[in-house]
Protein backbone atom coordinates (compact mmCIF):
# COMPACT_ATOMS: atom_id res chain seq x y z
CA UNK A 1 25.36 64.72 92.17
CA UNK A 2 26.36 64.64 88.59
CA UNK A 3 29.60 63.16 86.77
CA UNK A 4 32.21 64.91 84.34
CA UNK A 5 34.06 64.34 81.64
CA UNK A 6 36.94 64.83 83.95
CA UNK A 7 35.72 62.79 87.06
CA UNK A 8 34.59 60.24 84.54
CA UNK A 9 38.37 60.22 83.03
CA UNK A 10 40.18 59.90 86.66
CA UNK A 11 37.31 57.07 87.45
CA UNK A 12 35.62 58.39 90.51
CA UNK A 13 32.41 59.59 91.23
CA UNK A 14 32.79 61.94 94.37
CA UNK A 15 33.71 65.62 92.92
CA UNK A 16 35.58 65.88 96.25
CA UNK A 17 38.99 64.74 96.08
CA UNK A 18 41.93 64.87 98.51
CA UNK A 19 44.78 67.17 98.25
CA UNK A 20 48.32 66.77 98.87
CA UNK A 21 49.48 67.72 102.06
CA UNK A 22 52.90 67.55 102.42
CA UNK A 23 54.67 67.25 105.96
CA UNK A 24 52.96 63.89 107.08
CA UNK A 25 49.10 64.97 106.93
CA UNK A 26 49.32 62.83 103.68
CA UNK A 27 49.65 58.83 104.29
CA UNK A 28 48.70 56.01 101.65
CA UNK A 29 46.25 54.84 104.17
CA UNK A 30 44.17 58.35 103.37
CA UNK A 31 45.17 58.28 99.80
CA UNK A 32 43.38 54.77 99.98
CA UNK A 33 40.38 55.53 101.86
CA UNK A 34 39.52 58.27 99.61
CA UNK A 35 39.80 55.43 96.40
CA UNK A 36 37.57 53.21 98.36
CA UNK A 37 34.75 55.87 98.90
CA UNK A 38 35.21 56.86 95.03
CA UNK A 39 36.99 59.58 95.28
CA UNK A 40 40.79 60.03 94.61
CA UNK A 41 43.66 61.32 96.75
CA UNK A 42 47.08 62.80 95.80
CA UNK A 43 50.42 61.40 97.72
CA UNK A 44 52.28 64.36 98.61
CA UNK A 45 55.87 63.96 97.80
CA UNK A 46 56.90 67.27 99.07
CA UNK A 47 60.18 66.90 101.56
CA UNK A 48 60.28 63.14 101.55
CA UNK A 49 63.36 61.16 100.14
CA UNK A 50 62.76 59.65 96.69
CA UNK A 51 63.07 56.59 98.29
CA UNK A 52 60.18 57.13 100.57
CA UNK A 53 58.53 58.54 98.10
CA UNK A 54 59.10 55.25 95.91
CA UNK A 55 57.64 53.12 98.36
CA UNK A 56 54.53 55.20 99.01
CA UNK A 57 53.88 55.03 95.11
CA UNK A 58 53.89 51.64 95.19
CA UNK A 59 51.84 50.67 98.37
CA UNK A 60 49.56 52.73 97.09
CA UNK A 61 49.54 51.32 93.25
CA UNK A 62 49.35 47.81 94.40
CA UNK A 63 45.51 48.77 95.91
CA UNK A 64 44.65 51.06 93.26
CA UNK A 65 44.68 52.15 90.27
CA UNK A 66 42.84 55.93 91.38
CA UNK A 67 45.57 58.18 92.79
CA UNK A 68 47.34 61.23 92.13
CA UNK A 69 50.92 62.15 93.18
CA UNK A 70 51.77 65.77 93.77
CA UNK A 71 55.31 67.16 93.49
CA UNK A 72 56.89 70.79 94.03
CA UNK A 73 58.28 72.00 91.28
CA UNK A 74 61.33 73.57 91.66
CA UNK A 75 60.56 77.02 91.74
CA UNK A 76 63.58 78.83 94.08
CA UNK A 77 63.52 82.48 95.87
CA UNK A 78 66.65 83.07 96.07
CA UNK A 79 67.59 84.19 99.75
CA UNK A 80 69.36 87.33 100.63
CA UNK A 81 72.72 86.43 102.34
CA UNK A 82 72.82 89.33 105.18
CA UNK A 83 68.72 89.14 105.45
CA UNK A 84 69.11 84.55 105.77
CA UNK A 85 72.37 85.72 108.56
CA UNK A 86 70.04 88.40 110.46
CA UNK A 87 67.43 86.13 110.59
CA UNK A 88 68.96 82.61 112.03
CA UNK A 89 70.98 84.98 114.61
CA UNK A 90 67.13 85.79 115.34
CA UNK A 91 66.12 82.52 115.75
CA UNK A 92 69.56 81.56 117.51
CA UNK A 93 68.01 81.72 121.33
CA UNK A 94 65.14 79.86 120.00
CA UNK A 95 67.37 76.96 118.58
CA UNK A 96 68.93 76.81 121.47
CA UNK A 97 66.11 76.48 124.02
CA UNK A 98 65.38 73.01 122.12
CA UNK A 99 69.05 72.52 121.80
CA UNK A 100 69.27 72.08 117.84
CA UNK A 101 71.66 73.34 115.54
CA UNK A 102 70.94 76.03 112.83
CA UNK A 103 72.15 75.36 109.04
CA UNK A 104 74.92 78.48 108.75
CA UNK A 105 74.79 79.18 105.11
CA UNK A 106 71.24 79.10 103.19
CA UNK A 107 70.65 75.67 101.50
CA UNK A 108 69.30 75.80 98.65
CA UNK A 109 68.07 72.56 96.51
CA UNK A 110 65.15 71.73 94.23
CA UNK A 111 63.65 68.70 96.47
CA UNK A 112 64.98 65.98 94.63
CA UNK A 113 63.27 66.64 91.56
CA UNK A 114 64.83 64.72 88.97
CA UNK A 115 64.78 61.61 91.10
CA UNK A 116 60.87 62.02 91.74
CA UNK A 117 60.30 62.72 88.36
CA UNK A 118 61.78 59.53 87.54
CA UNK A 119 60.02 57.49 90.31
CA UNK A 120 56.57 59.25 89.09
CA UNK A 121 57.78 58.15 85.16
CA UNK A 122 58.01 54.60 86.35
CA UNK A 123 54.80 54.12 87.77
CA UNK A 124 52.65 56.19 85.61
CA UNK A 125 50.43 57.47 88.05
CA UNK A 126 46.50 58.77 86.61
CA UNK A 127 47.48 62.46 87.63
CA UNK A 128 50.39 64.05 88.66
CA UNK A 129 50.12 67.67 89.99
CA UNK A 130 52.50 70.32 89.97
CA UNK A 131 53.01 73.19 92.32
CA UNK A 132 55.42 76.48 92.90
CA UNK A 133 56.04 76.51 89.60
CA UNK A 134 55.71 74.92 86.14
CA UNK A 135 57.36 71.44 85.59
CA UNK A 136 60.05 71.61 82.57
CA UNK A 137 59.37 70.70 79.28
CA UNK A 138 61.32 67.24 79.11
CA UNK A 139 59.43 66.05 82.60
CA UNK A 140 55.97 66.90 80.83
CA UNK A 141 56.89 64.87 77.70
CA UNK A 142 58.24 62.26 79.68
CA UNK A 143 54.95 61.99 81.80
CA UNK A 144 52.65 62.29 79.08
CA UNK A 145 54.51 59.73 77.31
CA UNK A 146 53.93 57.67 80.72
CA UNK A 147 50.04 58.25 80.22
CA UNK A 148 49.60 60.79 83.46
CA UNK A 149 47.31 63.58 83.11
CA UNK A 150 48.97 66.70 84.23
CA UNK A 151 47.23 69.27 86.66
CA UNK A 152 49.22 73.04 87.80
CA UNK A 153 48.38 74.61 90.64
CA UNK A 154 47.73 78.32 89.64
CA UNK A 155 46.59 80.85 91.52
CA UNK A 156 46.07 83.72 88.94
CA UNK A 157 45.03 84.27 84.92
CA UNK A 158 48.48 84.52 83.85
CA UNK A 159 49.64 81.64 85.76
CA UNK A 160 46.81 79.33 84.03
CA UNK A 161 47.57 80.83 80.73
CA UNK A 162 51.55 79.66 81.41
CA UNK A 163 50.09 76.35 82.35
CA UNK A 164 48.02 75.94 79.33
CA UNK A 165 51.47 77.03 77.32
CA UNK A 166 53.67 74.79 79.16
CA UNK A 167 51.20 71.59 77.82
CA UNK A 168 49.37 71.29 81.11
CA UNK A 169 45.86 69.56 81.22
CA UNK A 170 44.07 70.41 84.07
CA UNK A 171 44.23 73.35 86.34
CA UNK A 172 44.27 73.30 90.14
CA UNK A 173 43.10 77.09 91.06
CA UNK A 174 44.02 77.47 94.24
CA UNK A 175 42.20 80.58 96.26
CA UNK A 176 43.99 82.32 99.51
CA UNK A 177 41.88 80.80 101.95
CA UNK A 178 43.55 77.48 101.21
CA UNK A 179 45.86 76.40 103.83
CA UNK A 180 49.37 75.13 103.97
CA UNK A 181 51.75 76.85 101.04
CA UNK A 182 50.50 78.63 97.88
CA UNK A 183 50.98 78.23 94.53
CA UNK A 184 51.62 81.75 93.38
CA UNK A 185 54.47 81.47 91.00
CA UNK A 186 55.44 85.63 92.41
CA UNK A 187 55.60 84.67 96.21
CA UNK A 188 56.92 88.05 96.69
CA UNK A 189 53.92 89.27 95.38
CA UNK A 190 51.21 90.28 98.07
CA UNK A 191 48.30 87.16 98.09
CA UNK A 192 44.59 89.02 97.15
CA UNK A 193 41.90 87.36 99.17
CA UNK A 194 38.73 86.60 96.94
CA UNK A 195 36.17 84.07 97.36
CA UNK A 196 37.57 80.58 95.37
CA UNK A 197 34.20 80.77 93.17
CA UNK A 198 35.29 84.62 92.01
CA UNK A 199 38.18 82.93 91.23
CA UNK A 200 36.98 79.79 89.36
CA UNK A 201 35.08 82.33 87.55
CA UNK A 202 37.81 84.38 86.51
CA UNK A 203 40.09 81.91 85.67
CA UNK A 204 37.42 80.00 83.67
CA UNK A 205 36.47 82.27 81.40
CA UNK A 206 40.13 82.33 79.91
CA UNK A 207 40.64 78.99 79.40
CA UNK A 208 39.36 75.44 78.19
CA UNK A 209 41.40 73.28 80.53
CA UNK A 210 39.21 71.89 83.45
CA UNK A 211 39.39 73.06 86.59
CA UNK A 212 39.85 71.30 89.99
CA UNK A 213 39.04 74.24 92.32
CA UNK A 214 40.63 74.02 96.37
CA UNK A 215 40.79 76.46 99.06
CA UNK A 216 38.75 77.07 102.40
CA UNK A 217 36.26 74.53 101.54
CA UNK A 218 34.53 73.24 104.90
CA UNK A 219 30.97 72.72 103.75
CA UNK A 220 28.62 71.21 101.27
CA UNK A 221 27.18 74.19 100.08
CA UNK A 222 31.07 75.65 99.51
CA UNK A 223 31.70 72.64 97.27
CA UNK A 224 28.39 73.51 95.55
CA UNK A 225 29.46 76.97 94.96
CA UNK A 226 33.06 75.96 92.99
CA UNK A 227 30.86 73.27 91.33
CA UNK A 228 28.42 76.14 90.34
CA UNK A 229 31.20 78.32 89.54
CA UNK A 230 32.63 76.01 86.66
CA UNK A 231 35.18 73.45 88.45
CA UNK A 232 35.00 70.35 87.67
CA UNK A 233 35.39 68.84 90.86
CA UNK A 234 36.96 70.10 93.98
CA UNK A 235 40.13 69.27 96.46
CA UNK A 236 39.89 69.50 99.91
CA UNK A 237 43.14 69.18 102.76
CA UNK A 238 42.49 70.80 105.74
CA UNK A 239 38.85 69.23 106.12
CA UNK A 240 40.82 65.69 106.46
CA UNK A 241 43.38 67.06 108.99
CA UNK A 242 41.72 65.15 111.93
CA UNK A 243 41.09 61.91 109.88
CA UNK A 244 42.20 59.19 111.60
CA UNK A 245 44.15 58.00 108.16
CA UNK A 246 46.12 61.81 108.37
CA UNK A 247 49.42 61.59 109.14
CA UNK A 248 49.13 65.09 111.47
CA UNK A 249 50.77 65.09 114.52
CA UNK A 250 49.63 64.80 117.99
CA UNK A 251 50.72 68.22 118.12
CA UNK A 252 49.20 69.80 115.72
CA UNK A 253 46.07 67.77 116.03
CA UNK A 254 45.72 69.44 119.17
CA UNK A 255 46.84 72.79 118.02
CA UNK A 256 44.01 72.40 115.58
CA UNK A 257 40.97 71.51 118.42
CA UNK A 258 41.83 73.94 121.33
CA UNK A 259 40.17 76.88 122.08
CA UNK A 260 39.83 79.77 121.21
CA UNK A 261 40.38 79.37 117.71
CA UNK A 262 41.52 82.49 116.32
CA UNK A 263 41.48 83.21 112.42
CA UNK A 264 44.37 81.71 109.91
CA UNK A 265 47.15 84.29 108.55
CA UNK A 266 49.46 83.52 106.10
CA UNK A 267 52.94 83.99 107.26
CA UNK A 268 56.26 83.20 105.58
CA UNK A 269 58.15 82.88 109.09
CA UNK A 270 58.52 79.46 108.93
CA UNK A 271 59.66 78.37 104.97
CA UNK A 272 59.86 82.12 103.11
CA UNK A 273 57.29 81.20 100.83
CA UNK A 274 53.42 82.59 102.02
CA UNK A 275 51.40 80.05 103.73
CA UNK A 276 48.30 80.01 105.72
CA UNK A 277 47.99 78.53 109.00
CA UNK A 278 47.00 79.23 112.82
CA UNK A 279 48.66 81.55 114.46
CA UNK A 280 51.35 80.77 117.55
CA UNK A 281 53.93 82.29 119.21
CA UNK A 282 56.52 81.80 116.54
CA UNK A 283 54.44 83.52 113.64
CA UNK A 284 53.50 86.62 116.36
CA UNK A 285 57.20 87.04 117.14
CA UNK A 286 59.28 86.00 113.57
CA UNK A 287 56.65 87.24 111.01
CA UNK A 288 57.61 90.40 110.31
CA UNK A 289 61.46 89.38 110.43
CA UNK A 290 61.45 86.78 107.88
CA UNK A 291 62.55 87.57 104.46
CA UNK A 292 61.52 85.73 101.35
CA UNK A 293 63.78 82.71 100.87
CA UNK A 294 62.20 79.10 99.94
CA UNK A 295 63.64 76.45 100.34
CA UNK A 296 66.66 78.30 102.64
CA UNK A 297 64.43 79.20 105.54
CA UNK A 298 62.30 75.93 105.41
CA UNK A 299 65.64 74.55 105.78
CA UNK A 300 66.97 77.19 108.71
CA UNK A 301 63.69 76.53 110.78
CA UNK A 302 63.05 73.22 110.22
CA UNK A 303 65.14 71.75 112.98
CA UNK A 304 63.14 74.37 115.28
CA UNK A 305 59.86 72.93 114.14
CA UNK A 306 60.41 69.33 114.16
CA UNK A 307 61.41 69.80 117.96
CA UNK A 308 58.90 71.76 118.75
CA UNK A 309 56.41 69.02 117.48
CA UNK A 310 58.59 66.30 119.24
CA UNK A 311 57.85 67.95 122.34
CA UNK A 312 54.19 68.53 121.68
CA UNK A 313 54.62 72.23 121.67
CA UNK A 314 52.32 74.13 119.09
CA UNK A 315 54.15 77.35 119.49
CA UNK A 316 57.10 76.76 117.55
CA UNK A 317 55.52 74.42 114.96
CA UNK A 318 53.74 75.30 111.60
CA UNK A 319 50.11 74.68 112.06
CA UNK A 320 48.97 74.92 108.37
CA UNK A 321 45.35 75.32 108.08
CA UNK A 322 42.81 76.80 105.42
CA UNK A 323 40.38 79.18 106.83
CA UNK A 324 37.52 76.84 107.39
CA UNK A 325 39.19 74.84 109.89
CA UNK A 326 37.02 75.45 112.91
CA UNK A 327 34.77 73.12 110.95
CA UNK A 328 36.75 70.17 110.76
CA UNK A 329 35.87 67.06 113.00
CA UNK A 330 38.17 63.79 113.51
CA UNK A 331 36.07 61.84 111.23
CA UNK A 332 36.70 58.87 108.78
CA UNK A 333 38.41 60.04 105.25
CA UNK A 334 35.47 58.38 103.33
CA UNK A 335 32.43 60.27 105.32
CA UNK A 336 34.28 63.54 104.97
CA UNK A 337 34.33 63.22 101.55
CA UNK A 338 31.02 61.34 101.04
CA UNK A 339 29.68 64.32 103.24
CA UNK A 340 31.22 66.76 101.17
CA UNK A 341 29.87 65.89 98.41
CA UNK A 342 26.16 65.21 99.29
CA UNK A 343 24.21 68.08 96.93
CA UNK A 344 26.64 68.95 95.40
């Protein structure tokens, strides 16, 4: 295993790092245990109140001083009114089997950016990692003033190139077999699966920022390829879904382990934004209704979902998962990654 000028920079020594995975998989406790095994993990901000958010920060900051935080920037697909109204009178019989109520007209909000952006200002974390879109300019000077190195999840050349534009200093290329949301600042915009090294490779050759390269990575030898392929180190989130330090539900943990295990799809059923996960019974009936729309339909099915879970159902729920997750074992945070990043 051999250091670089990036790992060196963020003061870890594992070039496996954990990614943000917003929802609940993400907890301080995992963002911890990847710090104490060298290694660095990114609180996911995604969804949670700012003042949630505020008080993961600073658990997390009053252990360490090797974290990232992640935040969505806002990045909106605007909802068609008649296509948002056709699908929750879809989804109507399904709300009503758990007994929930539907939001009528589309909400439509940016996540509470400006009060994250101030939260992340204050505490001047190492890294702070952007993704839907690119962060605007006065939140980059404000962060670089701050002292954060600044990462963008891209998922094409022209996305890095608007990253390296916009004053970004890493790049977080992000392949489709990754699970959970994508990037892709054109969700409208079919996905093209590749192999992540292709697209390390690709991406590399047009650009001088470093590259943290994450998607489908189960194995060793698929952190060796990235490595191999010109990223500087490599994120991982679905390999840590079983950790015992992942916030992942009971339901989904089980969702996750049963058998069979069929392949991941990427849907946009349950938020209107493409993301990859296991197929259920929502996906196989609401896929090919759902229009584009994020954040409106993450907000139309997410009292749906979080029933669903409460109940332990995996039908109804989002089980996001990258494509190597038949691989995954409920192991500790630190020997995943430690494991990970043996050869490489």
């Amino acid at each position: 295993m051999t250091g670089s000028p990036l790992l060196d920079r963020l003061g870890v020594t594992l070039p496996v790092l954990a990614a943000p995975m917003a929802g609940g998989p993400t907890t301080p406790a995992l963002v911890l245990a990847a710090a104490g095994a060298g290694s660095l993990g990114f609180l996911a901000t995604g969804y949670q109140q700012p003042q949630a958010f505020a008080a993961q920060v600073a658990s997390v900051a009053a252990e360490t001083d090797v974290y990232g935080v992640n935040l969505f920037a806002p990045h909106p697909v605007a909802v068609d009114p008649r296509a948002y109204a056709a699908y929750r009178a879809a989804l109507r019989p399904l709300a009503e089997r758990f007994g929930v109520e539907l939001p009528e007209l589309p909400v439509e909000d940016d996540d509470h950016w400006r009060d994250k952006i101030d939260v992340v200002v204050a505490a001047a974390p190492p890294v702070v990692s952007f993704t839907f879109g690119l962060p605007d300019p006065a939140s980059v000077t404000a962060l670089r003033r701050a002292g954060s190195l600044l990462a963008q999840t891209v998922t094409t050349v022209e996305e890095s190139r608007a990253a390296a534009e916009a004053g970004l200093d890493l790049l977080v290329v992000q392949a489709p077999s990754a699970g959970g949301h994508s990037g892709t600042f054109t969700p409208a915009r079919p996905l093209v699966e590749r192999p992540l090294p292709e697209l390390v490779v690709e991406i590399g050759a047009t650009t001088s920022l470093p590259i943290i390269a994450a998607g489908g990575v189960a194995r060793g030898e698929h952190v060796a390829a990235a490595l191999a392929a010109g990223a500087a180190a490599v994120a991982v989130g679905t390999a840590l879904l079983l950790a015992p330090e992942a916030g992942t539900s009971p339901t989904n943990r089980s969702a996750l382990t049963r058998r069979p295990q069929p392949d991941t799809a990427l849907t946009r059923a349950f938020t209107g934004r493409p993301g990859r996960g296991v197929p259920n019974a929502f996906v196989a009936q609401y896929d090919a209704a759902a229009p584009l729309g994020y954040p409106a339909l993450h907000h139309l099915t997410a009292p749906i979902r979080r029933a669903s879970a409460a109940q332990g159902d995996p039908e109804q729920v989002n089980v996001w998962a990258g494509s190597g997750y038949r691989e995954i074992t409920e192991r500790p945070t630190a020997e995943i990654l430690q494991d990970l990043s043996t050869g490489a």
